[in-house]
N, C-alpha and C. Protein backbone atom coordinates (compact mmCIF):
# COMPACT_ATOMS: atom_id res chain seq x y z
N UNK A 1 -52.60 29.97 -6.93
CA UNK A 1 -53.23 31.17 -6.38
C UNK A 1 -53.96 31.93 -7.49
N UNK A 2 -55.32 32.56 -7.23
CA UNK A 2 -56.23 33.34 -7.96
C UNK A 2 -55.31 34.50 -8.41
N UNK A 3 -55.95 34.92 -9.85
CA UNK A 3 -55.46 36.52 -9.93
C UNK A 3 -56.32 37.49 -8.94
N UNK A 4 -55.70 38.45 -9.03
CA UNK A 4 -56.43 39.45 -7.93
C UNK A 4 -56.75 40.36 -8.75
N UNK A 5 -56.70 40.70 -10.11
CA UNK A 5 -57.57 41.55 -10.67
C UNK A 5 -57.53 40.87 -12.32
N UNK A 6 -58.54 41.61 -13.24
CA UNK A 6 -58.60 41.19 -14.67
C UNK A 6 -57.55 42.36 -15.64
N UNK A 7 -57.75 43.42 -14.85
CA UNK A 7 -57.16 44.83 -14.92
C UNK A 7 -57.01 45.27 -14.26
N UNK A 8 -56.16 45.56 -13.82
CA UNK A 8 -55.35 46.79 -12.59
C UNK A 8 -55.89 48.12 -12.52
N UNK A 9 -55.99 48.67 -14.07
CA UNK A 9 -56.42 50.43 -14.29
C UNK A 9 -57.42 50.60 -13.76
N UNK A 10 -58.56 49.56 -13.69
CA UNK A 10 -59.98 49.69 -12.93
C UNK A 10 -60.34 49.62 -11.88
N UNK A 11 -61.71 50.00 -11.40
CA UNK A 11 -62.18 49.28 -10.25
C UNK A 11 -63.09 48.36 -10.80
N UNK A 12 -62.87 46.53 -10.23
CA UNK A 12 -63.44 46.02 -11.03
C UNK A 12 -64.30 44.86 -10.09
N UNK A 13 -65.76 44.52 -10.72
CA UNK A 13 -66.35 43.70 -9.19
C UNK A 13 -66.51 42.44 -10.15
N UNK A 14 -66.42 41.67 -9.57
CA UNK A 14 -66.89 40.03 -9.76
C UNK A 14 -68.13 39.67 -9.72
N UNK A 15 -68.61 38.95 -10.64
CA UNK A 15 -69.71 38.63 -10.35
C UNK A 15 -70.29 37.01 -10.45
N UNK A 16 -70.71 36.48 -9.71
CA UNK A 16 -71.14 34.74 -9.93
C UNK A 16 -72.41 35.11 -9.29
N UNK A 17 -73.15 33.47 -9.65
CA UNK A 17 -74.28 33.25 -9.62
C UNK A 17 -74.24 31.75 -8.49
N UNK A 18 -75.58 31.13 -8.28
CA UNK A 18 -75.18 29.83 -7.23
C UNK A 18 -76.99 29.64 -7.12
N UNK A 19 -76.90 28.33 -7.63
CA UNK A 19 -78.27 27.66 -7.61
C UNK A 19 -78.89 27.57 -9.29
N UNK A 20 -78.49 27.71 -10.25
CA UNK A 20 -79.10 27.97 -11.64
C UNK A 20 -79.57 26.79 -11.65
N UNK A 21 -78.39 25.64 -11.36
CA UNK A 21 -78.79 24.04 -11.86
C UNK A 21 -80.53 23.11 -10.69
N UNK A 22 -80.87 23.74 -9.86
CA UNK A 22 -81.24 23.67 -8.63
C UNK A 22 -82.73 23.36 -9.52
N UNK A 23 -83.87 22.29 -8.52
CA UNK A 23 -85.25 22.30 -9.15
C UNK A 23 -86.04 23.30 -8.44
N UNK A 24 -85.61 23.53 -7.71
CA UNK A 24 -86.01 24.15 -6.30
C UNK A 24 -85.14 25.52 -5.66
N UNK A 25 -86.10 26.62 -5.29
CA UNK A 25 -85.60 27.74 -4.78
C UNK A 25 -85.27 29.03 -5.65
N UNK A 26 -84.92 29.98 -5.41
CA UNK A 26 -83.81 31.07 -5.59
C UNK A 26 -82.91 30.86 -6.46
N UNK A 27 -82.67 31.68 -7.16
CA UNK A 27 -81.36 31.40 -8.06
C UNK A 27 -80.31 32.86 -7.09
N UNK A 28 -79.49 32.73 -7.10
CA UNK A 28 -78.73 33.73 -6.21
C UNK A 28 -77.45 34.53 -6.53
N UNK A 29 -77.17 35.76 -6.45
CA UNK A 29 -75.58 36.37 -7.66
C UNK A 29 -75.09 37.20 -6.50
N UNK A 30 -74.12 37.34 -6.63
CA UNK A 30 -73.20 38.25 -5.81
C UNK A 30 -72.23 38.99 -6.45
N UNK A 31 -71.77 40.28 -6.14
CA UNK A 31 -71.07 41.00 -6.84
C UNK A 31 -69.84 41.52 -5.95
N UNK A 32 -68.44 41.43 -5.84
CA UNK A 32 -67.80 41.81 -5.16
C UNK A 32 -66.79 42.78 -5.34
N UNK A 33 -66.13 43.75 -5.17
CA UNK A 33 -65.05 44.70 -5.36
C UNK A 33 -63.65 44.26 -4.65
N UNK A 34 -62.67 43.84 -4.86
CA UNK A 34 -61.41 43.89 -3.90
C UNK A 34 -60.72 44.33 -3.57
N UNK A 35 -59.93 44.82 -2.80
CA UNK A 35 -58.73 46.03 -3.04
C UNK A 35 -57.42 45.06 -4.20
N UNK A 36 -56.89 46.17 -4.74
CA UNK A 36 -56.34 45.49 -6.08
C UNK A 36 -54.75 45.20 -5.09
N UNK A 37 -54.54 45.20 -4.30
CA UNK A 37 -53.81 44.23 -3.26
C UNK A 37 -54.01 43.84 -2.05
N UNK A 38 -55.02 42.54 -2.48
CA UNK A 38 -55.73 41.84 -1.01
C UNK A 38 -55.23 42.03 -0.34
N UNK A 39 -55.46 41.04 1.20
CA UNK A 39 -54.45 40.48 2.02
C UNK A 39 -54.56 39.18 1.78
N UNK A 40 -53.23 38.91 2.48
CA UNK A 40 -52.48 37.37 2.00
C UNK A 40 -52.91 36.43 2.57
N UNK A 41 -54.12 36.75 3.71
CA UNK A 41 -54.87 35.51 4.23
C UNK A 41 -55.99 35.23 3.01
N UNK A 42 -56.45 36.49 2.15
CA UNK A 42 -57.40 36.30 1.97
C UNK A 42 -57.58 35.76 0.34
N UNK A 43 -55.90 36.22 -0.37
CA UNK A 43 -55.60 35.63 -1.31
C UNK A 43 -55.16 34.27 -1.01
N UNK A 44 -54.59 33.72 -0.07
CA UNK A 44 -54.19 32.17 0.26
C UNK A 44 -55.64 31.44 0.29
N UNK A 45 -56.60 32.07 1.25
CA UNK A 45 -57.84 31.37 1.26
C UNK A 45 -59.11 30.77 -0.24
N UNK A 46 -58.79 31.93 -0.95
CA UNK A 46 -59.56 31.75 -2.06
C UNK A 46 -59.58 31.19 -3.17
N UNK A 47 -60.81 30.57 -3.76
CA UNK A 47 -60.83 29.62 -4.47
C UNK A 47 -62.16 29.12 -4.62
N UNK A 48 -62.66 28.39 -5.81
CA UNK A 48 -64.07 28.23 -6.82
C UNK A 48 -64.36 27.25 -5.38
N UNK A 49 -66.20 28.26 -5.11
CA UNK A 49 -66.51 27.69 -3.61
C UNK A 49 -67.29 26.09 -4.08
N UNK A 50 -67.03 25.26 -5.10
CA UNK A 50 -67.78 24.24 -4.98
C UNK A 50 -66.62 23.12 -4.64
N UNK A 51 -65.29 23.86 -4.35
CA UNK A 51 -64.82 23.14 -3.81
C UNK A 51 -64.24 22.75 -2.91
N UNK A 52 -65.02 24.24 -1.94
CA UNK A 52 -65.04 23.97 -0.06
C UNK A 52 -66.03 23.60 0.49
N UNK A 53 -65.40 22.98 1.54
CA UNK A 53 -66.64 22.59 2.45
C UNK A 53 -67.64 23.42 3.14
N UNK A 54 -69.20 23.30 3.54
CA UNK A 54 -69.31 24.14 4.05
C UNK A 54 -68.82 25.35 5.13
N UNK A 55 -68.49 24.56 6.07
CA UNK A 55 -67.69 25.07 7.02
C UNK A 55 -66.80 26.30 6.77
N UNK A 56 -65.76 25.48 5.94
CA UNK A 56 -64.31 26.47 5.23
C UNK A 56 -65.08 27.83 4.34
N UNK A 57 -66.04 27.23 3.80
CA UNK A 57 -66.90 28.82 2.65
C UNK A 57 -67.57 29.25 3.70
N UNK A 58 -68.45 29.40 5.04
CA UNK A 58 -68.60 30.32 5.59
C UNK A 58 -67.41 30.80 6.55
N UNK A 59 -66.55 30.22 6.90
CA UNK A 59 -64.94 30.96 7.08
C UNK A 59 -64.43 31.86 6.28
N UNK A 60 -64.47 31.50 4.90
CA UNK A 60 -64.26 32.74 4.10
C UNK A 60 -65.14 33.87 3.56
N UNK A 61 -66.26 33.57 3.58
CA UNK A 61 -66.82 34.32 3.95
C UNK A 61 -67.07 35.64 4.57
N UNK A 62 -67.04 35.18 5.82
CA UNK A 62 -66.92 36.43 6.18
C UNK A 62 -65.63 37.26 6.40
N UNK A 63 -64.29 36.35 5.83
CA UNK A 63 -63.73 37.21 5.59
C UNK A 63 -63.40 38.14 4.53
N UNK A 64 -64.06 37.67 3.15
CA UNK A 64 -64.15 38.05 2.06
C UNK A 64 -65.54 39.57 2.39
N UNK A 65 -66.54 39.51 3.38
CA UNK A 65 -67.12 40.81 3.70
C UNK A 65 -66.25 41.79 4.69
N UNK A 66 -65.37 41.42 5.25
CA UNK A 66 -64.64 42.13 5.99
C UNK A 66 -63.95 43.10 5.12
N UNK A 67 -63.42 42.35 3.76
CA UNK A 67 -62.03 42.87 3.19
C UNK A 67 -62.11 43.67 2.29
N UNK A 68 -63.37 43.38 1.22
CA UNK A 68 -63.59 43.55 0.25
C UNK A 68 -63.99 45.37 0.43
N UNK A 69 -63.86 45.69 -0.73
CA UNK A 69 -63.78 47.37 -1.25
C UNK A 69 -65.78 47.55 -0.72
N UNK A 70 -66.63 46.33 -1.33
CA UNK A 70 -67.59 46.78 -1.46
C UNK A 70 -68.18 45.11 -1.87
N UNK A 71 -69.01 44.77 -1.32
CA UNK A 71 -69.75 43.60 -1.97
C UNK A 71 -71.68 43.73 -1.50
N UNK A 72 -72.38 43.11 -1.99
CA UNK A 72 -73.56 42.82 -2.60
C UNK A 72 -74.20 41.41 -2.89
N UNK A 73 -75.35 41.13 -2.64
CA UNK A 73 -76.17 39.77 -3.19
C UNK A 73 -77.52 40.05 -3.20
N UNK A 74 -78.05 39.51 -3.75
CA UNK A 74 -79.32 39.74 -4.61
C UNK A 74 -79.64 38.45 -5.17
N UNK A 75 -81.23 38.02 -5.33
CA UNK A 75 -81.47 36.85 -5.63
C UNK A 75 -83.34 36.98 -6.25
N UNK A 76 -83.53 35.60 -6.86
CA UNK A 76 -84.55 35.88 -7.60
C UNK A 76 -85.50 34.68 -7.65
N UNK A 77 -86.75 34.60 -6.93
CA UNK A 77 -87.25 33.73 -6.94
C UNK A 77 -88.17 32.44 -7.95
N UNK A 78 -88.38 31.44 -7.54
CA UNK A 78 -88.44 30.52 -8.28
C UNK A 78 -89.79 30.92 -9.41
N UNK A 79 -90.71 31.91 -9.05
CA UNK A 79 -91.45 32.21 -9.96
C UNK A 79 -91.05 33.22 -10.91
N UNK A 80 -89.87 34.32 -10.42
CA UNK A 80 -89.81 34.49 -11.55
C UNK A 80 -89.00 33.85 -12.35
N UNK A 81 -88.31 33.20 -12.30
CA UNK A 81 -87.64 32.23 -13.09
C UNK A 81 -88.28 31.19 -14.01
N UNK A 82 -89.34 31.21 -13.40
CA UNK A 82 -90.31 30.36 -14.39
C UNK A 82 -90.74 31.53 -15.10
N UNK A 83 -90.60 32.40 -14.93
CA UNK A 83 -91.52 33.88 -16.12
C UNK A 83 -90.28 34.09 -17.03
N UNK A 84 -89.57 34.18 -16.97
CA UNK A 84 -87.98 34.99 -17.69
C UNK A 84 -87.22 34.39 -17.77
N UNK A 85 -87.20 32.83 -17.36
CA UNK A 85 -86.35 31.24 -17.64
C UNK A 85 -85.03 31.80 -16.72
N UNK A 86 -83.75 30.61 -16.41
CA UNK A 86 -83.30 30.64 -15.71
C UNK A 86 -81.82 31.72 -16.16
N UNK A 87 -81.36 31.27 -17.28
CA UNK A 87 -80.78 32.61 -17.92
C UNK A 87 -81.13 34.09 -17.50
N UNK A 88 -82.16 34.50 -17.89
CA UNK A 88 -82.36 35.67 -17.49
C UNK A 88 -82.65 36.39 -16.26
N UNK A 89 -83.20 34.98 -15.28
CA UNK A 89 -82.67 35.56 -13.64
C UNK A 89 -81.69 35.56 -13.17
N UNK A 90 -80.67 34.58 -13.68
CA UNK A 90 -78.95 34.77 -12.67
C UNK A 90 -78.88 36.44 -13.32
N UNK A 91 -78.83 36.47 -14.82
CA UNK A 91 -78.21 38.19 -15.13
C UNK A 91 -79.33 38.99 -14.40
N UNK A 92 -80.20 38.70 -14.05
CA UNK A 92 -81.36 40.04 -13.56
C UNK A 92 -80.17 40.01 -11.76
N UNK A 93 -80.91 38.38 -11.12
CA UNK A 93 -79.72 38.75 -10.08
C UNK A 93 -78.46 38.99 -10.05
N UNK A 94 -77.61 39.09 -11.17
CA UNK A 94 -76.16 40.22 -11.02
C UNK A 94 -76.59 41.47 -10.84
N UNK A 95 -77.39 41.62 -11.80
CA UNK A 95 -77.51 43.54 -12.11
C UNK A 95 -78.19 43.90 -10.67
N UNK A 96 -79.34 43.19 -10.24
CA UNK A 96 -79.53 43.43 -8.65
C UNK A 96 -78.64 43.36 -7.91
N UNK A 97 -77.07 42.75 -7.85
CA UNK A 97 -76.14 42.55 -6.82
C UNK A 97 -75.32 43.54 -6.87
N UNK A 98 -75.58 44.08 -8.69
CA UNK A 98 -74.11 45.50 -8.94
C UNK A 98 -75.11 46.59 -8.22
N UNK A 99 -76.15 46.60 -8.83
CA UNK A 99 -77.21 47.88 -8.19
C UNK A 99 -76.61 48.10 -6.25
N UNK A 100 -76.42 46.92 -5.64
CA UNK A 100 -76.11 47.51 -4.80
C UNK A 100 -75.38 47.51 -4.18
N UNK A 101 -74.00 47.43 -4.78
CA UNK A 101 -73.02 47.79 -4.12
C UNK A 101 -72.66 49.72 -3.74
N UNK A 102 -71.85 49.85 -2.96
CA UNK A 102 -71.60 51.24 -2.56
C UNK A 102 -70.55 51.71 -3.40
N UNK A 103 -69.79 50.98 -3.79
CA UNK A 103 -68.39 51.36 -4.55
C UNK A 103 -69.08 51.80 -5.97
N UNK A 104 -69.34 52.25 -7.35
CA UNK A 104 -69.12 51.93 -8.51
C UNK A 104 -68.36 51.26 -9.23
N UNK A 105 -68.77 50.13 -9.86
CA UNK A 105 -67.44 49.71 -10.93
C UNK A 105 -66.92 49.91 -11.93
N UNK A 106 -66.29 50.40 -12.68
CA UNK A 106 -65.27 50.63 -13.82
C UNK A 106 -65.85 49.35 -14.92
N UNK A 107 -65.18 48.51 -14.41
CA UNK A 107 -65.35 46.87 -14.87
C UNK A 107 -66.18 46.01 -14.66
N UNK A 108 -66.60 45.02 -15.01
CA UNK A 108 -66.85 43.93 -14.56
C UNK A 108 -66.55 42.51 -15.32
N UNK A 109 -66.64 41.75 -13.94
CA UNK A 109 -66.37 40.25 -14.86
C UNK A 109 -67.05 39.41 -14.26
N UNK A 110 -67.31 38.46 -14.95
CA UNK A 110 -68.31 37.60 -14.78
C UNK A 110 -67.80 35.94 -15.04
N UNK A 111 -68.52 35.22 -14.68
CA UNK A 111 -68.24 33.91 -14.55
C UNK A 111 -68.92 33.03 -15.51
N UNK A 112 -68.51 32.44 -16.41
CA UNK A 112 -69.42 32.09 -17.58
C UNK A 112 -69.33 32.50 -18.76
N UNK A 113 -70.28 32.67 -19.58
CA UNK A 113 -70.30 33.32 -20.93
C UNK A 113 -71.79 33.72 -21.34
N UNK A 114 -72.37 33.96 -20.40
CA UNK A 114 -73.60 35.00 -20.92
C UNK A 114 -73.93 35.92 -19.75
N UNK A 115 -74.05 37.65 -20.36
CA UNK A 115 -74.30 38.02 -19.55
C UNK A 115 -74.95 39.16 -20.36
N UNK A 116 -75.78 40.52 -19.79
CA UNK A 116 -76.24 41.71 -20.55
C UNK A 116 -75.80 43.03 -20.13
N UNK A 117 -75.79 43.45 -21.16
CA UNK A 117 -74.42 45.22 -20.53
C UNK A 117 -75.66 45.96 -19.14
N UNK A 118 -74.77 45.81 -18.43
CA UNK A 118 -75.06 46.78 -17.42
C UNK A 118 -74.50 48.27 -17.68
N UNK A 119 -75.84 49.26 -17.10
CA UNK A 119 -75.24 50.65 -17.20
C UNK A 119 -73.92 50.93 -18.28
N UNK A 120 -73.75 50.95 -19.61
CA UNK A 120 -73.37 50.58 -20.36
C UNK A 120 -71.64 50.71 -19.82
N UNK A 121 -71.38 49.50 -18.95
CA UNK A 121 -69.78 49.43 -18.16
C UNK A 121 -69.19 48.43 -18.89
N UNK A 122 -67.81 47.96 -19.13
CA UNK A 122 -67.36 47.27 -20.09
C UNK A 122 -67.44 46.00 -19.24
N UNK A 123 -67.99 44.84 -19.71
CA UNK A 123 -67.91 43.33 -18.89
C UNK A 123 -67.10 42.21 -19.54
N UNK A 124 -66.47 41.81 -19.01
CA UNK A 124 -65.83 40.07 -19.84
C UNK A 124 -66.36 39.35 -19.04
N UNK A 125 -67.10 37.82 -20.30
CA UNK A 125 -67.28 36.77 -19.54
C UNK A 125 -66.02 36.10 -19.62
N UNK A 126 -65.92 35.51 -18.01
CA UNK A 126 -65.08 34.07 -18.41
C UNK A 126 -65.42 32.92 -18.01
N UNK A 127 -65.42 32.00 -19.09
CA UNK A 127 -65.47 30.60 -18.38
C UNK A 127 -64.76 29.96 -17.91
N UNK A 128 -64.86 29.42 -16.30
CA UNK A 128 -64.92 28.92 -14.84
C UNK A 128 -64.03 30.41 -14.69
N UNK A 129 -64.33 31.44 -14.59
CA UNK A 129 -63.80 32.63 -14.00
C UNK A 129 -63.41 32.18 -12.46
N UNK A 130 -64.19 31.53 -11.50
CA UNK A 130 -64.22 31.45 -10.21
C UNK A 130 -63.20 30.99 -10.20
N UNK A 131 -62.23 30.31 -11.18
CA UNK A 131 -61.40 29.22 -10.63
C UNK A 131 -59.38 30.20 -10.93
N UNK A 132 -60.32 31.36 -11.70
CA UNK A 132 -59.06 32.22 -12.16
C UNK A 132 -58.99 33.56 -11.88
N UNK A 133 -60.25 34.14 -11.13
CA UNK A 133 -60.03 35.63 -9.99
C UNK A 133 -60.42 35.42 -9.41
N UNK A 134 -60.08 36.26 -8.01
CA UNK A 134 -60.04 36.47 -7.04
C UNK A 134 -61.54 37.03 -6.49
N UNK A 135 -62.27 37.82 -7.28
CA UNK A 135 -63.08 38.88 -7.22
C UNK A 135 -64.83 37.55 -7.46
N UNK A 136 -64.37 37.03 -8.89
CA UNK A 136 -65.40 36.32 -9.11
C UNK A 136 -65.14 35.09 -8.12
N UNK A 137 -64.55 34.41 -7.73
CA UNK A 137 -64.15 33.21 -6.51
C UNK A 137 -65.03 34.06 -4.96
N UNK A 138 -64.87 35.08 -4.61
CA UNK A 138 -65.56 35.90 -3.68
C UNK A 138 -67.23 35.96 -4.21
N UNK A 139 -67.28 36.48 -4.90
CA UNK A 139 -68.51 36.58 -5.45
C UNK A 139 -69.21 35.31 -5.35
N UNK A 140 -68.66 34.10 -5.83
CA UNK A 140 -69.13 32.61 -5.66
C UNK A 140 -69.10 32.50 -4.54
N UNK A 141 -68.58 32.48 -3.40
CA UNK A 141 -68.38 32.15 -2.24
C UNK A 141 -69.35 32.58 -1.38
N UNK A 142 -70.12 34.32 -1.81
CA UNK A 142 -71.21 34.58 -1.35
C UNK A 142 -71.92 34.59 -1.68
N UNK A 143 -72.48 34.26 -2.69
CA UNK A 143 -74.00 33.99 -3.12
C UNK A 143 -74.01 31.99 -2.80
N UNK A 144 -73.17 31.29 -2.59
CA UNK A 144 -73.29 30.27 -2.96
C UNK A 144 -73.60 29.91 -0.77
N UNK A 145 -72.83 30.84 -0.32
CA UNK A 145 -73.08 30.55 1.23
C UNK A 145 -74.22 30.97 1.49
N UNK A 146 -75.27 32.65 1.26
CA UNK A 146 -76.34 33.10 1.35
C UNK A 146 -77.46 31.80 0.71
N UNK A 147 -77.25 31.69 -0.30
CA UNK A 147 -78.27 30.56 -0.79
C UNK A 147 -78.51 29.53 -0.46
N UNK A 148 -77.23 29.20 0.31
CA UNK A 148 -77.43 27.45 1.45
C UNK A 148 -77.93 28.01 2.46
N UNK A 149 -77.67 29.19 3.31
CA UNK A 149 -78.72 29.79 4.26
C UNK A 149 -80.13 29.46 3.87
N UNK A 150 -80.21 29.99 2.72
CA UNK A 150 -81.86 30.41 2.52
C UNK A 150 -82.22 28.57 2.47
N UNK A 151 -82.10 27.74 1.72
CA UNK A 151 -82.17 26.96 1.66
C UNK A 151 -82.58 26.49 2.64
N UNK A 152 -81.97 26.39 3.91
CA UNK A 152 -81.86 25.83 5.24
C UNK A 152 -83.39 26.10 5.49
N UNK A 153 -83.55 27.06 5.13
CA UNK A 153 -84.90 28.16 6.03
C UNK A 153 -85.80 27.17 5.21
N UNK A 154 -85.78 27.34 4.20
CA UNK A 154 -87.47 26.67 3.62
C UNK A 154 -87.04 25.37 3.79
N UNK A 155 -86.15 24.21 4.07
CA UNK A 155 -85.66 23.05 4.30
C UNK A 155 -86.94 23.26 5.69
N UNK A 156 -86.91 23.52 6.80
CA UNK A 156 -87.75 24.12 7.62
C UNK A 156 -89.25 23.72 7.43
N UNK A 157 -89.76 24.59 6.30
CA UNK A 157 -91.06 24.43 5.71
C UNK A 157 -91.44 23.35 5.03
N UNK A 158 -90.44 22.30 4.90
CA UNK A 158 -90.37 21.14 3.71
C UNK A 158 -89.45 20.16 4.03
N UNK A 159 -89.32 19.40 5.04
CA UNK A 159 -88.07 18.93 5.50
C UNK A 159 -88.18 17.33 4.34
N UNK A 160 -89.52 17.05 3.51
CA UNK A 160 -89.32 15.89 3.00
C UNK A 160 -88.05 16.00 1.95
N UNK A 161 -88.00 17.20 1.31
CA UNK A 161 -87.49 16.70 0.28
C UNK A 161 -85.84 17.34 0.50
N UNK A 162 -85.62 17.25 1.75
CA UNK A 162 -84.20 17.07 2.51
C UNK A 162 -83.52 18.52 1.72
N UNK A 163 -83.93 19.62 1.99
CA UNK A 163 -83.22 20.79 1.17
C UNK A 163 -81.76 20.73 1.98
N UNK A 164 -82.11 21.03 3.26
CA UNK A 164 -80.69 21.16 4.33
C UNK A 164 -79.57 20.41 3.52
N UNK A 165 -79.85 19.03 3.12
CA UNK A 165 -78.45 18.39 2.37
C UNK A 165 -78.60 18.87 0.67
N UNK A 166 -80.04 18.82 -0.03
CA UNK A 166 -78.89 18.72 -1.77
C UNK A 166 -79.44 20.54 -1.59
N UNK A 167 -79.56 21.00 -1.20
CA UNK A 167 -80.12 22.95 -1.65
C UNK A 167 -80.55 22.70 -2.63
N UNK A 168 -81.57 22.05 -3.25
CA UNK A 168 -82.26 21.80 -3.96
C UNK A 168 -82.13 21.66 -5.33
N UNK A 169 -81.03 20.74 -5.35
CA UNK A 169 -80.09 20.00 -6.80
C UNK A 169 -81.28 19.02 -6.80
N UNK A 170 -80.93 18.60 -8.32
CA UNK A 170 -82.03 17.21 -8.19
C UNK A 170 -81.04 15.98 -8.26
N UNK A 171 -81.06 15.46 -6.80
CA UNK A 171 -80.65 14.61 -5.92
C UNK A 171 -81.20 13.09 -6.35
N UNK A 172 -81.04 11.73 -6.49
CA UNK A 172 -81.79 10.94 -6.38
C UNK A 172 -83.35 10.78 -5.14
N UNK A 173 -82.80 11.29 -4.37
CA UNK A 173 -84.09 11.34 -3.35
C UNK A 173 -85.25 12.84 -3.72
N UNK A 174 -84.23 13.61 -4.03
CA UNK A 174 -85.05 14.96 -3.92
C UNK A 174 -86.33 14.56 -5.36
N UNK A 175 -85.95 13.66 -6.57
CA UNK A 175 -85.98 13.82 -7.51
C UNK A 175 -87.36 12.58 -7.52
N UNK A 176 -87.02 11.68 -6.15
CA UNK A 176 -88.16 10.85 -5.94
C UNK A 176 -88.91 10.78 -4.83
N UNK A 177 -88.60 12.33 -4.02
CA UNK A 177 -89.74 12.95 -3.05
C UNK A 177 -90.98 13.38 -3.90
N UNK A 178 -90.83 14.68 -5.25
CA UNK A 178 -91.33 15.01 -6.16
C UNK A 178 -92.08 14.37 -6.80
N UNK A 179 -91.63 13.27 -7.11
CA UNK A 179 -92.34 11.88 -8.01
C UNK A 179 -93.25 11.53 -6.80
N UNK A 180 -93.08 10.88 -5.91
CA UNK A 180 -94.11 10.33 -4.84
C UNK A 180 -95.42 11.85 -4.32
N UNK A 181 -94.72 12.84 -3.91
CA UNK A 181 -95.30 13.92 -2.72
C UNK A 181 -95.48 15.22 -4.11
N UNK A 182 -95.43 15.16 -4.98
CA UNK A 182 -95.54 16.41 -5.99
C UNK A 182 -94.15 17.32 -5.37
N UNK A 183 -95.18 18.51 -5.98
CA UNK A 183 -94.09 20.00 -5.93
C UNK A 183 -94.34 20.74 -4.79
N UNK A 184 -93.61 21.31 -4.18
CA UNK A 184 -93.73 22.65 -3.30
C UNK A 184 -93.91 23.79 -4.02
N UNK A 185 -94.44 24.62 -3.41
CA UNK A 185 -94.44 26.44 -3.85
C UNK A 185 -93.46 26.80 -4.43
N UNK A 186 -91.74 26.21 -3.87
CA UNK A 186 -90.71 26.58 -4.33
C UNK A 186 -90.03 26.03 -5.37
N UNK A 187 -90.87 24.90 -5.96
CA UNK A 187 -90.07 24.49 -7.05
C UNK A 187 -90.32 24.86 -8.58
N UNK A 188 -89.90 24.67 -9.28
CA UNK A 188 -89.59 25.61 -10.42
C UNK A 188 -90.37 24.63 -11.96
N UNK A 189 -91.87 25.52 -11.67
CA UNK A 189 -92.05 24.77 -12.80
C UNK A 189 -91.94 24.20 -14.06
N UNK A 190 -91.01 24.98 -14.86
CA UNK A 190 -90.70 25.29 -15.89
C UNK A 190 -89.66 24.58 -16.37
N UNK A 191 -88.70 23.95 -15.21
CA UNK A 191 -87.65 23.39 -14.87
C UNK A 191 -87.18 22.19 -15.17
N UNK A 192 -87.40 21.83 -16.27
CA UNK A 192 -87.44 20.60 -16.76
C UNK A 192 -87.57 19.41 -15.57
N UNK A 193 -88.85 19.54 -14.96
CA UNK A 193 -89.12 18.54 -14.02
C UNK A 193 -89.96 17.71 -14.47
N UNK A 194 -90.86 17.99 -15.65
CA UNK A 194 -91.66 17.12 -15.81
C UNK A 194 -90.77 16.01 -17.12
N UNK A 195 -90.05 17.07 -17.62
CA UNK A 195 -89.10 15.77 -18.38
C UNK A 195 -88.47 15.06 -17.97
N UNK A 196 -88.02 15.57 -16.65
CA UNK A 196 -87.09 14.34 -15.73
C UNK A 196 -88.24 13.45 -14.64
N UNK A 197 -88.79 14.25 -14.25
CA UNK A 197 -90.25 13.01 -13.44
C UNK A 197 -90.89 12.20 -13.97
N UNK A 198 -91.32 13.07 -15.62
CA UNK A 198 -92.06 12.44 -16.14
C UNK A 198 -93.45 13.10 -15.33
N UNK A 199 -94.32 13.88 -14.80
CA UNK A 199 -94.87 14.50 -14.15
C UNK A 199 -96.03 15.02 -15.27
N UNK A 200 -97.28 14.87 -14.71
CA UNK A 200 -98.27 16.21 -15.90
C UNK A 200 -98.17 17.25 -14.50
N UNK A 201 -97.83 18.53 -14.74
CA UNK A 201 -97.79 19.56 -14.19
C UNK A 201 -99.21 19.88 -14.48
């Protein structure tokens, strides 16, 4: 079972990201608050969402918006990510996901090991945080379900290069739709695609 807080004395929100590794789309962050004694469905349920099924992560889901003190998502598209590289949009989309939550946080924690001081609030990174709070495991769970939404949608506009199944990982197929059919609007130039296609952009 997840911890349910990093610190008790605080109010403290989680924060993950979902899509960084992706050639294609949105990079996406979520920020969540918990009460610093869940409920026991919702601490039994939780856990690092790459290793539920879809199904089960929009189940928790929405119960993780039901429960939570205060949560948020925010996301950043594939151009600017090519302007400010992919680093600096997951942290732009946290600070967009803390910006809007309703609660204030005390704390924060984060998932990983790079991040930039927000509103000068005290942050720890941790690496695979998702897999050791409660707060950042929520946070993953919703940016990582919102972003397979979005996905779906431009999957829609682009059904070759099959977004609906990889959300735009580079897939063996996705990786030789690109190679055959070029790029979409949504893919990320900057993205080491032409070192992996082999591509003149």
């Amino acid at each position: 079972m997840l911890k349910p807080y990093h610190s008790k004395r605080y109010i403290e929100a989680g924060c993950d990201e979902a899509g960084r590794g992706c050639l294609a789309g949105p990079v996406y962050a979520a920020a969540v608050i918990l009460p610093c004694n869940p409920a026991a469905d919702l601490s039994r349920l939780l856990e690092d969402s790459k290793k539920l099924s879809a199904a089960r992560r929009d189940h928790i889901c929405t119960i993780i918006m039901k429960e939570a003190l205060s949560w948020a998502v925010a996301s950043v598209d594939n151009n600017e990510i090519d302007r400010i590289n992919i680093l600096n949009a997951s942290i732009l989309a946290m600070h967009q996901a803390l910006d809007k939550l309703t609660v204030k946080p005390e704390r924060i924690i984060i998932d990983g090991n790079r991040f930039k001081t927000y509103r000068d609030i005290y942050y720890s990174c941790i690496i695979k945080g998702d897999a050791e709070f409660m707060s950042i495991a929520a946070a993953s769970i919703i940016a990582k379900t919102c972003r397979d939404d979005h996905m779906m949608q431009l999957h829609e506009q682009y059904p070759c290069y099959n977004w609906k199944n990889n959300k735009g990982y580079p897939t063996p197929h996705h990786r030789e739709t690109i190679r055959l059919r070029g790029l979409s609007p949504y893919h990320r130039r900057t993205f080491k695609v032409k070192e992996q296609l082999k591509l003149y952009l």
